[in-house]
C-alpha atoms as a PDB file:
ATOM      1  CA  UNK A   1     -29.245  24.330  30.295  1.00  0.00           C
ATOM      2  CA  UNK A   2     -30.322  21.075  28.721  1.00  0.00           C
ATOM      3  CA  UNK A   3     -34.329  20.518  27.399  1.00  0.00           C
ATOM      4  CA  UNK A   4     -34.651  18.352  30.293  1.00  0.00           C
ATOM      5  CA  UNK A   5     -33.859  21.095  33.254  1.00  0.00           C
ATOM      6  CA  UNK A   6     -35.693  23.767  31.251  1.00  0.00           C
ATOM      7  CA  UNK A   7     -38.365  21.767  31.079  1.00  0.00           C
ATOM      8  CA  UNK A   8     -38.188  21.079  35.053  1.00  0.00           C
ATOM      9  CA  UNK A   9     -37.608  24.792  35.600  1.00  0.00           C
ATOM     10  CA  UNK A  10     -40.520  25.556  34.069  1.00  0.00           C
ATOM     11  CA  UNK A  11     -43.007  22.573  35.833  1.00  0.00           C
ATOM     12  CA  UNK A  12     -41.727  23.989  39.190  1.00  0.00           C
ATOM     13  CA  UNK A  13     -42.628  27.709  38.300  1.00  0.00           C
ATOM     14  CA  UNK A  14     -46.101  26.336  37.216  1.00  0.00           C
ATOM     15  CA  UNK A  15     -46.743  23.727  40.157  1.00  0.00           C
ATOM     16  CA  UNK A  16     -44.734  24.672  43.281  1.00  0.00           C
ATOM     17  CA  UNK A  17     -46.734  27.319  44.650  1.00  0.00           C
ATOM     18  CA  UNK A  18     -48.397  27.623  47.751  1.00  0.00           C
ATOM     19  CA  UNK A  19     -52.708  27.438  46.350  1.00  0.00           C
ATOM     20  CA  UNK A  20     -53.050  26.384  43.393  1.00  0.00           C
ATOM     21  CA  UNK A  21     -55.719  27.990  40.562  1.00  0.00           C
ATOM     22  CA  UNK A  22     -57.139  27.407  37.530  1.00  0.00           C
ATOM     23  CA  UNK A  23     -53.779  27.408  36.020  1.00  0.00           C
ATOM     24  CA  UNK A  24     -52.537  24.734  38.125  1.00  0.00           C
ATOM     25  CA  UNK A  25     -55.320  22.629  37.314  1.00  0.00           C
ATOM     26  CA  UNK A  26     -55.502  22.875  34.008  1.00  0.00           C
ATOM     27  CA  UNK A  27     -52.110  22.505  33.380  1.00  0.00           C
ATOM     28  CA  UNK A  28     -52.282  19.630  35.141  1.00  0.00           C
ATOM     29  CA  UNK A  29     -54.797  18.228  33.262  1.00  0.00           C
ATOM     30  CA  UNK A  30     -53.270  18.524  29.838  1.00  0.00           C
ATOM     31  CA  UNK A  31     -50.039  17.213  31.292  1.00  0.00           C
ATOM     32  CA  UNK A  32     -52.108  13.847  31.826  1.00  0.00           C
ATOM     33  CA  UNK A  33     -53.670  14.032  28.335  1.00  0.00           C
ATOM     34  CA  UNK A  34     -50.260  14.345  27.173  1.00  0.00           C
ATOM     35  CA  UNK A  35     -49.157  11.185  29.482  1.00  0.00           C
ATOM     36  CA  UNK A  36     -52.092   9.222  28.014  1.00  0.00           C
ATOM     37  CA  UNK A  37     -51.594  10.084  23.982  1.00  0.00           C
ATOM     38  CA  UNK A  38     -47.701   9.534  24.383  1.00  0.00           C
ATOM     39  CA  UNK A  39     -47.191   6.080  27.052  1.00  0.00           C
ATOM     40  CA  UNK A  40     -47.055   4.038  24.254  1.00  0.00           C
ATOM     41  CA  UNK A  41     -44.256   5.996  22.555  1.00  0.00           C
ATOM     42  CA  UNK A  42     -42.531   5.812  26.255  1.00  0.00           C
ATOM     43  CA  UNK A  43     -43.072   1.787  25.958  1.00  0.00           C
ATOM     44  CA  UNK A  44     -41.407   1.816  22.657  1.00  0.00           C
ATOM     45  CA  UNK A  45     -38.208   3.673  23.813  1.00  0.00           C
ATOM     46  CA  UNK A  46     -38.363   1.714  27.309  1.00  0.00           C
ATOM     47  CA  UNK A  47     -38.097  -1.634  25.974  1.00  0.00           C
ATOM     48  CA  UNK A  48     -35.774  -0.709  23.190  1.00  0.00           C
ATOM     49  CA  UNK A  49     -33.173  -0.256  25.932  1.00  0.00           C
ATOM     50  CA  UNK A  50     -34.643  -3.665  27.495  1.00  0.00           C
ATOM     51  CA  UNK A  51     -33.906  -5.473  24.254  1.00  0.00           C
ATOM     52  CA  UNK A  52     -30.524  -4.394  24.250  1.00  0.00           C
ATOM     53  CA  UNK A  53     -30.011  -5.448  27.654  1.00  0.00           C
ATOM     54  CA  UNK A  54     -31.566  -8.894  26.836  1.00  0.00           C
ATOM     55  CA  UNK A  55     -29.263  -9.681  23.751  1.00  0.00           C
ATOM     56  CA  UNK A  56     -25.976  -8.837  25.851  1.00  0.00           C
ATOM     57  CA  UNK A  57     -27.522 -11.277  28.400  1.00  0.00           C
ATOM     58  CA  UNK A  58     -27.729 -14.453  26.134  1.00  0.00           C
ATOM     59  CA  UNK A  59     -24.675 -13.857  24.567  1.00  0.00           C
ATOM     60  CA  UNK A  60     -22.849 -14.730  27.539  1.00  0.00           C
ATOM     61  CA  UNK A  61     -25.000 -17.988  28.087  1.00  0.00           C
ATOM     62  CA  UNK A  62     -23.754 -21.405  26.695  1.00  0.00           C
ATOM     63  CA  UNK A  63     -27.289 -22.828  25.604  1.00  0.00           C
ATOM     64  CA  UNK A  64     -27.440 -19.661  23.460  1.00  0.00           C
ATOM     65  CA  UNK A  65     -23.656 -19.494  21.687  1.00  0.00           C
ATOM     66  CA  UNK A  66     -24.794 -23.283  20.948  1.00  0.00           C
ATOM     67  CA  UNK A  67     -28.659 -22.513  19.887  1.00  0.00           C
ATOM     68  CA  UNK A  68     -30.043 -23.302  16.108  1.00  0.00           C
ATOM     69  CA  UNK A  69     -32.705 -21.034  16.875  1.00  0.00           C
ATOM     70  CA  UNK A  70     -30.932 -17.887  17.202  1.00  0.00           C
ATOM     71  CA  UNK A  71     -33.071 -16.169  13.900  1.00  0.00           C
ATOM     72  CA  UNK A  72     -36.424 -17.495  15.759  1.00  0.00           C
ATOM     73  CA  UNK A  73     -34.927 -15.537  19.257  1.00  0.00           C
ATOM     74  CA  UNK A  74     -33.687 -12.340  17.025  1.00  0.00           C
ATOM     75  CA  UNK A  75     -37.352 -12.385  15.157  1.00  0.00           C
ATOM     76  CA  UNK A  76     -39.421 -12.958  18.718  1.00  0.00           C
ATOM     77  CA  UNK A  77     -37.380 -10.497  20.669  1.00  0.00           C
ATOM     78  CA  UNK A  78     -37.353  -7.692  17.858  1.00  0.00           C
ATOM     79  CA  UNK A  79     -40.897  -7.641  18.151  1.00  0.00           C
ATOM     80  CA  UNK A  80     -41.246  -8.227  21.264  1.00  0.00           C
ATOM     81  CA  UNK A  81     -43.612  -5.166  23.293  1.00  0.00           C
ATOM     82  CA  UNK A  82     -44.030  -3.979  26.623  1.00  0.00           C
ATOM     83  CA  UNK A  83     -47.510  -4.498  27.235  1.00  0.00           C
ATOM     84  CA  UNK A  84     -47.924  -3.714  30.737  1.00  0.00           C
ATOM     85  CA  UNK A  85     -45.242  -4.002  34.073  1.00  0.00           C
ATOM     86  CA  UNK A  86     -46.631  -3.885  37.618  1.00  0.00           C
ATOM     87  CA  UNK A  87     -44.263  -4.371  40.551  1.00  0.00           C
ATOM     88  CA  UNK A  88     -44.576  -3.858  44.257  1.00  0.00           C
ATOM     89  CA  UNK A  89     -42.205  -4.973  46.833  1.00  0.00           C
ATOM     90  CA  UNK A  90     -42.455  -4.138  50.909  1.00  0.00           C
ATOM     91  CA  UNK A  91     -41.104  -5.904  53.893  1.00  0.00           C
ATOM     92  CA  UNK A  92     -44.993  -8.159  53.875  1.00  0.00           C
ATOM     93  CA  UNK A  93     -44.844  -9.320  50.011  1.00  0.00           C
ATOM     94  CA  UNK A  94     -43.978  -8.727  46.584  1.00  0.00           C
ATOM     95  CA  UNK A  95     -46.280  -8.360  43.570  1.00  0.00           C
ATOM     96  CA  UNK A  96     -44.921  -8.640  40.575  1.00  0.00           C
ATOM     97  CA  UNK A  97     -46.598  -8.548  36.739  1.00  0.00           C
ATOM     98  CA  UNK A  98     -45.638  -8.523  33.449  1.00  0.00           C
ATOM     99  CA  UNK A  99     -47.257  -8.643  29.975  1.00  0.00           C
ATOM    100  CA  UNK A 100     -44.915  -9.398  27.020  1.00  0.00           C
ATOM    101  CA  UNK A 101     -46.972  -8.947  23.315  1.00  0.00           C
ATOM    102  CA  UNK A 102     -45.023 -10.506  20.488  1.00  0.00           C
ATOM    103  CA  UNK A 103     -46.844 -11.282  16.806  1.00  0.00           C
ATOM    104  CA  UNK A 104     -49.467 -13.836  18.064  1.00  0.00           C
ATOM    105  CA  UNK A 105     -49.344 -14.524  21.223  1.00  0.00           C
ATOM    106  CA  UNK A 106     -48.515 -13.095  24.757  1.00  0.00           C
ATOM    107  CA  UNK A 107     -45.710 -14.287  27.388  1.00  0.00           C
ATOM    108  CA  UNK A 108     -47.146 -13.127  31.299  1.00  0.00           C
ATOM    109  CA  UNK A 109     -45.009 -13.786  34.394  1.00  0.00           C
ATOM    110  CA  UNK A 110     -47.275 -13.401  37.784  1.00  0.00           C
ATOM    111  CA  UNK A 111     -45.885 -13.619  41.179  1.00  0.00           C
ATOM    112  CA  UNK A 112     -47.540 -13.057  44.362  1.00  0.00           C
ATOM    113  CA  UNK A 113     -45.633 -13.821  47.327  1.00  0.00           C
ATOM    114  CA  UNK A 114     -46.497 -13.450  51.499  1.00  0.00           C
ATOM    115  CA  UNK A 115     -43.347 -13.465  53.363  1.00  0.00           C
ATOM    116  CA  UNK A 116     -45.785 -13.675  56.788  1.00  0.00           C
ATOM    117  CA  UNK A 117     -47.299 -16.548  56.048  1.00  0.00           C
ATOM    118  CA  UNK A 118     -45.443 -17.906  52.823  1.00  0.00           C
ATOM    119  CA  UNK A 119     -48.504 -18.047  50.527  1.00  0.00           C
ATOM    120  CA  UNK A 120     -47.328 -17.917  46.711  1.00  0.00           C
ATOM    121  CA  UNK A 121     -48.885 -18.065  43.613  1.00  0.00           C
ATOM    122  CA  UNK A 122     -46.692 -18.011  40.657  1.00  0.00           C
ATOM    123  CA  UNK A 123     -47.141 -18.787  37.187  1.00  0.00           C
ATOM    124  CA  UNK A 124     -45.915 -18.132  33.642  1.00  0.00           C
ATOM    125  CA  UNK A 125     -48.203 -18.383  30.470  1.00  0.00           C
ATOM    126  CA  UNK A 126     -48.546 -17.845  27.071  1.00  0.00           C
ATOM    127  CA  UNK A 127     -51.901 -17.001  25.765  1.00  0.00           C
ATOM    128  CA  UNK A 128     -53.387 -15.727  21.878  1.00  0.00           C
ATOM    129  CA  UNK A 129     -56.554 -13.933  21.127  1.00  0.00           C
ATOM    130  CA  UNK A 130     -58.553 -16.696  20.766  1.00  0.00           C
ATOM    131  CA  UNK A 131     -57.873 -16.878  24.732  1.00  0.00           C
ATOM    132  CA  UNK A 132     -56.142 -20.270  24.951  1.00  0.00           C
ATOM    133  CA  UNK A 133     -53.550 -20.896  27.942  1.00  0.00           C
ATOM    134  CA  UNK A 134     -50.206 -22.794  28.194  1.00  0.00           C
ATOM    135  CA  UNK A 135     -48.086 -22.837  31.336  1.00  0.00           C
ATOM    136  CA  UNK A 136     -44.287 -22.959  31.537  1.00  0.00           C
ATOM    137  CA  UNK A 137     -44.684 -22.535  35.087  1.00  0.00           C
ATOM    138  CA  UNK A 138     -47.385 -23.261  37.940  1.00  0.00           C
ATOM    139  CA  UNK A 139     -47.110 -23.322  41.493  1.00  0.00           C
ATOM    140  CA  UNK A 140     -49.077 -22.357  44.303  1.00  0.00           C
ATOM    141  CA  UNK A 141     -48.268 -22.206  48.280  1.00  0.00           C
ATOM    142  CA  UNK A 142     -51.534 -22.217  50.245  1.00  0.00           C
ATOM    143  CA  UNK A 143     -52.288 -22.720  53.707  1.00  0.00           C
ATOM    144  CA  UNK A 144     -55.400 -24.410  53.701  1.00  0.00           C
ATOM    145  CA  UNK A 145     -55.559 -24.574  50.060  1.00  0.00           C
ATOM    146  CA  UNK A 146     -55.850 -28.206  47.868  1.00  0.00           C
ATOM    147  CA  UNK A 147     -53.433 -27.186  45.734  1.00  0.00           C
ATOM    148  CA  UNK A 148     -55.195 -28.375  41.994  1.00  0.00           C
ATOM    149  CA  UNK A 149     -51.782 -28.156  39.752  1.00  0.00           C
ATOM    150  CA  UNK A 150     -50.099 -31.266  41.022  1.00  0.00           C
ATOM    151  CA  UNK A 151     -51.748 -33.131  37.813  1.00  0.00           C
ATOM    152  CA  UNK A 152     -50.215 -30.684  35.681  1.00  0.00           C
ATOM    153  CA  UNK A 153     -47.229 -31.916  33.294  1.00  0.00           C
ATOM    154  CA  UNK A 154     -44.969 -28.902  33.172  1.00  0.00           C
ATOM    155  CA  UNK A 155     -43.909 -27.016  30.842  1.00  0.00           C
ATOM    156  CA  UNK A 156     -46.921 -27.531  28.346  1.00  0.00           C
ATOM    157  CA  UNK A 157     -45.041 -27.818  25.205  1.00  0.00           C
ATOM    158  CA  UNK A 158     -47.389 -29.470  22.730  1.00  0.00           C
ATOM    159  CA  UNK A 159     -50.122 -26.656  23.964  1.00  0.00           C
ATOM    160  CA  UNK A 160     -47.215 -23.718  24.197  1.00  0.00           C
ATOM    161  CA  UNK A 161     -46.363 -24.907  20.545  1.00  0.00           C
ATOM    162  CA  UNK A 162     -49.598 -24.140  19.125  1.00  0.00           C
ATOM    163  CA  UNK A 163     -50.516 -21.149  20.159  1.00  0.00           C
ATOM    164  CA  UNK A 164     -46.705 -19.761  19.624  1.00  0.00           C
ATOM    165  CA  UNK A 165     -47.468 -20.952  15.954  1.00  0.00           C
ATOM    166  CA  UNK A 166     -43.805 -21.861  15.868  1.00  0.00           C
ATOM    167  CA  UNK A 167     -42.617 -25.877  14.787  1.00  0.00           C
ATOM    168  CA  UNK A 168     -40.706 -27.462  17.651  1.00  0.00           C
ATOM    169  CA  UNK A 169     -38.060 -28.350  15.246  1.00  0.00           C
ATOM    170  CA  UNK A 170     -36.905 -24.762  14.421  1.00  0.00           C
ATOM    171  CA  UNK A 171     -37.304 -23.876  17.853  1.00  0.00           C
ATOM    172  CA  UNK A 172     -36.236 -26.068  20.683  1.00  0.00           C
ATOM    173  CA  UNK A 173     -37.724 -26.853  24.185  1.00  0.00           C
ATOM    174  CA  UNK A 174     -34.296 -25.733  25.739  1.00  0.00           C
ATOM    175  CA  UNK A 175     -34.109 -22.403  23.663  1.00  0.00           C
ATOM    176  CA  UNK A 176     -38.099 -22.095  24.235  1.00  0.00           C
ATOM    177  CA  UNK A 177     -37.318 -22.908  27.901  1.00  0.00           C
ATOM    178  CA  UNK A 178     -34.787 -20.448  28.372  1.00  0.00           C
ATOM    179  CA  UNK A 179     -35.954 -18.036  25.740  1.00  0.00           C
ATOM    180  CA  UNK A 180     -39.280 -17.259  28.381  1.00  0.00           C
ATOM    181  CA  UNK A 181     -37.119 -17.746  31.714  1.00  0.00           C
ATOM    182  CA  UNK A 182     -34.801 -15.250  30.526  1.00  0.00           C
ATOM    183  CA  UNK A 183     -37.334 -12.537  29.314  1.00  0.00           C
ATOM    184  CA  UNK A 184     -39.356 -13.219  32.310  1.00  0.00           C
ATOM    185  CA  UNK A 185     -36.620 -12.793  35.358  1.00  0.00           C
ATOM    186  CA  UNK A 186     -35.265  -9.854  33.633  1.00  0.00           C
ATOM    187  CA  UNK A 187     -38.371  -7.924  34.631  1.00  0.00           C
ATOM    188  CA  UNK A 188     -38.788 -10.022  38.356  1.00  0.00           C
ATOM    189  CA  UNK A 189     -36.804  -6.964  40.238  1.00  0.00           C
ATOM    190  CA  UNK A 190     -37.374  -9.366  43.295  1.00  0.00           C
ATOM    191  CA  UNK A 191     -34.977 -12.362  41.601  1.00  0.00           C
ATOM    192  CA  UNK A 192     -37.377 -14.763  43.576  1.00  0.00           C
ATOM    193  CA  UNK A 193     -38.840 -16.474  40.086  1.00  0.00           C
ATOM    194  CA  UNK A 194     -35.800 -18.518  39.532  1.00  0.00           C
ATOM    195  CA  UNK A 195     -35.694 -20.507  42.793  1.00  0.00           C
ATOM    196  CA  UNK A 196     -39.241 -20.637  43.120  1.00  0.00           C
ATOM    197  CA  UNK A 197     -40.186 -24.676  41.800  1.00  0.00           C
ATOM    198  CA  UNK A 198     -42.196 -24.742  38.600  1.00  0.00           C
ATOM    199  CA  UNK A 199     -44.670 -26.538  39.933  1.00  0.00           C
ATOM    200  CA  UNK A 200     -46.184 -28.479  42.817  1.00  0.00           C
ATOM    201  CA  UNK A 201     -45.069 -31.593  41.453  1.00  0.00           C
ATOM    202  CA  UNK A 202     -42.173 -30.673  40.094  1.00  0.00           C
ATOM    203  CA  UNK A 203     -39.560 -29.405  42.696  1.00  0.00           C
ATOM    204  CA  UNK A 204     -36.944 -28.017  40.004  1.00  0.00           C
ATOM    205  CA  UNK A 205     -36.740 -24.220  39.734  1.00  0.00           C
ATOM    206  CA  UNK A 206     -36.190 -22.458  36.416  1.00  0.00           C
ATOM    207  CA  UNK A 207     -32.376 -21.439  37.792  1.00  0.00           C
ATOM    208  CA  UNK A 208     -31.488 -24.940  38.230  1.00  0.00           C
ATOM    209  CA  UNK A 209     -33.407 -26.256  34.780  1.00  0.00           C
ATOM    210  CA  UNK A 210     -31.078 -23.769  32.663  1.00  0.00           C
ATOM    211  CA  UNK A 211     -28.078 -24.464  34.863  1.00  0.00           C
ATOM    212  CA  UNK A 212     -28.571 -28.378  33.555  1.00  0.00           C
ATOM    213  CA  UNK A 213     -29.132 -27.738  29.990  1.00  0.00           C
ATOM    214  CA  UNK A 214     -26.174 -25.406  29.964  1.00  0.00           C
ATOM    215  CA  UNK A 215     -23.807 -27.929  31.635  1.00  0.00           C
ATOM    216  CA  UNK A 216     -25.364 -30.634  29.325  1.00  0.00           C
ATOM    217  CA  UNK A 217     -24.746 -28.404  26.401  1.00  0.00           C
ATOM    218  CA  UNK A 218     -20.942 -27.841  27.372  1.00  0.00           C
ATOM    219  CA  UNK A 219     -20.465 -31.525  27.662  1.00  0.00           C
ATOM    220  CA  UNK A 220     -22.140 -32.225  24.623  1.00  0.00           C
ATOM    221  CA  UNK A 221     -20.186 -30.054  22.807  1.00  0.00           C
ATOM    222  CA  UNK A 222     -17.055 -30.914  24.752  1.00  0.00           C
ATOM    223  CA  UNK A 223     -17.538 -34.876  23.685  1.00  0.00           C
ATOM    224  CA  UNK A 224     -18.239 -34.059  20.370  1.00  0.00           C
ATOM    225  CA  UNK A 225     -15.401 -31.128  19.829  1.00  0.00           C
ATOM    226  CA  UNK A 226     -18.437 -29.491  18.560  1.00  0.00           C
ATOM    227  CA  UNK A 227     -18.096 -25.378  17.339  1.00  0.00           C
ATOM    228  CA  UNK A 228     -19.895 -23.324  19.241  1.00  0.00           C
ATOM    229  CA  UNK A 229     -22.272 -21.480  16.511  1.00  0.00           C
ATOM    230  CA  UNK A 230     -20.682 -17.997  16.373  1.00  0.00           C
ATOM    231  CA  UNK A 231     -22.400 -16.420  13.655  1.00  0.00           C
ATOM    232  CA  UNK A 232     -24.686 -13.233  14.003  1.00  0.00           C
ATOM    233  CA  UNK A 233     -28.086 -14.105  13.420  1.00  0.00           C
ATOM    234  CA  UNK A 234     -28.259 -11.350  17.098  1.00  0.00           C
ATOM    235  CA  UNK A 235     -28.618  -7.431  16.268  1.00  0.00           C
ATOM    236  CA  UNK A 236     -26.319  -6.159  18.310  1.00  0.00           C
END
């Protein structure tokens, strides 16, 4: 019998009975101190497995066999942590969060979505501790509601720049573009984030943004007889 079943052998004989007592309770109790001392050890292993998952995922995109940036990606994404993951999906709406923690700053994708009456609000940021904001994404679906991101020139780069504390010229808007977009609809179980338009006032969505820089990449390289960069700056 593995640790596993033993171990759920044991919880049953403890839990499953028909009144609980003090046994039950307390048991109970040190179960959830044990929950609490140990979930960021179970964010550690959970996202180890996510990273993994990630890597396999670029390698089989063009703008990534053709990126410059690929020690930038392996250095963000190894240090990349779980901060926190909330998602909640029924036949009315789906809520969907995510916190990403990297060195100095944080990557959060937020969707809210009301399939009764369509209202949406949907963003991605990046944020440090000294609490400054940078959007890749904004858009919001309101009835009612005077929408104030139509003023907003998406993504903000120069602002996502600085508080990355990474030099445009090492890494790229397109590998910055996709690098988030990636990370971000991995963890959207819903798959609605990549047709959903980046922003009132721009009507692209994120799917169709990487979808152009990947054909324009494949021409490029195509024109030029370029080599696609095959060396392993990746773990695997």
């Amino acid at each position: 019998m593995s640790d596993t079943n033993t171990v759920n052998t044991l919880l049953t004989s403890i839990f499953v009975v028909k009144d609980w007592s003090r046994v039950q309770f307390e048991t109970y109790k040190l179960i959830k101190q044990f929950v609490d001392n140990f979930k960021e050890n179970y964010r550690m292993y959970e996202v180890r497995d996510d990273k993994a998952i990630i890597r396999n995922n670029f390698k089989e995109q063009t703008w990534f066999n053709c990126s410059k940036s690929k020690p930038i990606i392996s250095h963000l994404l190894d240090n990349m942590k779980l901060t926190s993951y909330m998602y909640d999906m029924t036949i009315y709406c789906v809520n969907f969060n995510v916190v990403l923690s990297f060195e100095q700053f944080q990557l959060i994708g937020h969707l809210y979505k009301n399939f009764t009456n369509n209202l949406t609000n949907y963003y991605i940021l990046v944020s440090n501790k000294k609490n400054q904001q940078a959007y890749l994404t904004f858009y919001v679906n309101a009835i009612g509601n005077d929408v104030n991101t139509k003023n907003l020139k998406l993504p903000e780069f120069d602002q996502i720049y600085e508080i990355i504390n990474i030099s445009q010229n090492i890494f790229y808007q397109c590998d910055l573009i996709n690098f988030f977009a990636e990370i971000i609809m991995y963890y959207d179980d819903s798959q609605l984030i990549g047709d959903i338009p980046m922003s009132n006032a721009v009507t692209v969505t994120l799917n169709q943004l990487t979808e152009k820089f990947n054909s324009y990449i494949l021409k490029k390289n195509t024109e030029n007889n370029y080599n696609i960069i095959t060396h392993k700056e990746m773990k695997p």
